[in-house]
C-alpha atoms as a PDB file:
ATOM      1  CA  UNK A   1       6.472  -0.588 -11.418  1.00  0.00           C
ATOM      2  CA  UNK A   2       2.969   0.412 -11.294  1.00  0.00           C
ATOM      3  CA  UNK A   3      -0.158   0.944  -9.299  1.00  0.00           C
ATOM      4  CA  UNK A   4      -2.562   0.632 -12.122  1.00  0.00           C
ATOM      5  CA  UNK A   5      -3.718  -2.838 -11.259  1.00  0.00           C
ATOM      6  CA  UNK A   6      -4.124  -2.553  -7.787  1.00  0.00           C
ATOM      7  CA  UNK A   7      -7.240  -1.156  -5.391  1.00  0.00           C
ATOM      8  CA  UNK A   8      -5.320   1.260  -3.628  1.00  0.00           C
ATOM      9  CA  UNK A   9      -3.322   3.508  -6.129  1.00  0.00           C
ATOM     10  CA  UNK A  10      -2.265   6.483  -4.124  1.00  0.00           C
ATOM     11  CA  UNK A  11      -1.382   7.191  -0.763  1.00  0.00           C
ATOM     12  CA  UNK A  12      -4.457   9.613   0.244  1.00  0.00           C
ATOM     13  CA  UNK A  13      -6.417   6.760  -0.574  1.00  0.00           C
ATOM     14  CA  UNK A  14      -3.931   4.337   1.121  1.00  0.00           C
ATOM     15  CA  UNK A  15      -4.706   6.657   4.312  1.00  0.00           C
ATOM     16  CA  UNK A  16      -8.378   6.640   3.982  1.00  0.00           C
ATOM     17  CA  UNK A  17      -8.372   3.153   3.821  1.00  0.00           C
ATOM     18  CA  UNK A  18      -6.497   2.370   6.555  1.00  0.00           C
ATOM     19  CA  UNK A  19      -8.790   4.923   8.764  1.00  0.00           C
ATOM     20  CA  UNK A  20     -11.880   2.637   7.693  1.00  0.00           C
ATOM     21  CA  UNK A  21      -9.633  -0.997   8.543  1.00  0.00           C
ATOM     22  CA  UNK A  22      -9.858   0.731  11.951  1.00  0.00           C
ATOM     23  CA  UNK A  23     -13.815   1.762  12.103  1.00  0.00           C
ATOM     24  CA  UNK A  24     -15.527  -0.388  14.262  1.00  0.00           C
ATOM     25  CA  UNK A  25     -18.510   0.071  12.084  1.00  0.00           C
ATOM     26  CA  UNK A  26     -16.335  -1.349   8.923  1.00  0.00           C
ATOM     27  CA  UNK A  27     -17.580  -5.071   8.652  1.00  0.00           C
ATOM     28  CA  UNK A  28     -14.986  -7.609   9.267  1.00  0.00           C
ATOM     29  CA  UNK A  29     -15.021  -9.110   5.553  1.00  0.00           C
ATOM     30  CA  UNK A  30     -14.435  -5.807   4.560  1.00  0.00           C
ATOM     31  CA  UNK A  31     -11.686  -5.029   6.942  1.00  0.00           C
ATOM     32  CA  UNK A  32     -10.030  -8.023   5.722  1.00  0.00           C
ATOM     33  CA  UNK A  33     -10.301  -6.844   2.002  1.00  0.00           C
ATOM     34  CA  UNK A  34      -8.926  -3.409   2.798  1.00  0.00           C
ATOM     35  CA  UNK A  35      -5.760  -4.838   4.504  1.00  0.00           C
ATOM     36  CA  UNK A  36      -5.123  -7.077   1.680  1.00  0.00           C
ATOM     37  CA  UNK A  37      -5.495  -4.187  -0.371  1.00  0.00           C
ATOM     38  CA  UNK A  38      -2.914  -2.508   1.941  1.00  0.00           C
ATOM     39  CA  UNK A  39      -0.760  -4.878   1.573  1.00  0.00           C
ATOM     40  CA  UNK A  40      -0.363  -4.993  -1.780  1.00  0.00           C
ATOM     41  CA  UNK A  41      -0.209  -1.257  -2.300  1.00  0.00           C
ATOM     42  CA  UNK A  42       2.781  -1.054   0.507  1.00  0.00           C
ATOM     43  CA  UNK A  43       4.242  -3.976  -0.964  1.00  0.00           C
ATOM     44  CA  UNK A  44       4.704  -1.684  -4.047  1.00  0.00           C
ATOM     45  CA  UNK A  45       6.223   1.203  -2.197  1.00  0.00           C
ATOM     46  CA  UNK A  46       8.536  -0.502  -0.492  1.00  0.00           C
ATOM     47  CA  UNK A  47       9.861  -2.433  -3.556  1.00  0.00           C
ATOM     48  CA  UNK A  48      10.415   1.179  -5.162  1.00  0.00           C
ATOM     49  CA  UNK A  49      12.348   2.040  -2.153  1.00  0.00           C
ATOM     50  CA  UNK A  50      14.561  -0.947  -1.906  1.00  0.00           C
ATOM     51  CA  UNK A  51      15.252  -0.543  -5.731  1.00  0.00           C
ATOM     52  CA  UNK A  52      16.064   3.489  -5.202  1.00  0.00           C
ATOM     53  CA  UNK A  53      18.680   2.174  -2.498  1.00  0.00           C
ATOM     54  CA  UNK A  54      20.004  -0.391  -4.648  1.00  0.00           C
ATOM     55  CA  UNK A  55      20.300   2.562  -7.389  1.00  0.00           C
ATOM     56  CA  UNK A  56      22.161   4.553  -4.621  1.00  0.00           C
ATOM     57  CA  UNK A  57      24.424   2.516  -2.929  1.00  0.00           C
ATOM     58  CA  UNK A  58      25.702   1.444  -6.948  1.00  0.00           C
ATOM     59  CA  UNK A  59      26.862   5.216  -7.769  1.00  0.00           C
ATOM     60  CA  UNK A  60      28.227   5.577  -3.606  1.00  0.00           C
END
């Protein structure tokens, strides 16, 4: 799993991001880039977490 191909590769950035999604100055094509972008990213994350609990719940 990896972030290397994506927009958003940390979460400081992720956060950042999301901050300008919300600016009312942020034009909406660009909004709708960033939460694409968002999605992926989180998409990512939570994968990683569902495959840490699958991980878990085989040694419990």
């Amino acid at each position: 799993m990896s972030y290397d191909d994506l927009a958003i590769q940390d979460g400081n950035l992720a956060s950042i991001e999301y901050l300008c999604m919300l600016d009312g100055d942020t034009a909406p094509e660009e909004r709708e880039k960033i939460n694409e972008n968002l999605l992926e990213y989180c998409g990512i994350d939570t994968l990683g977490m569902v495959k840490i609990r699958e991980e878990l719940l085989k040694r419990g």
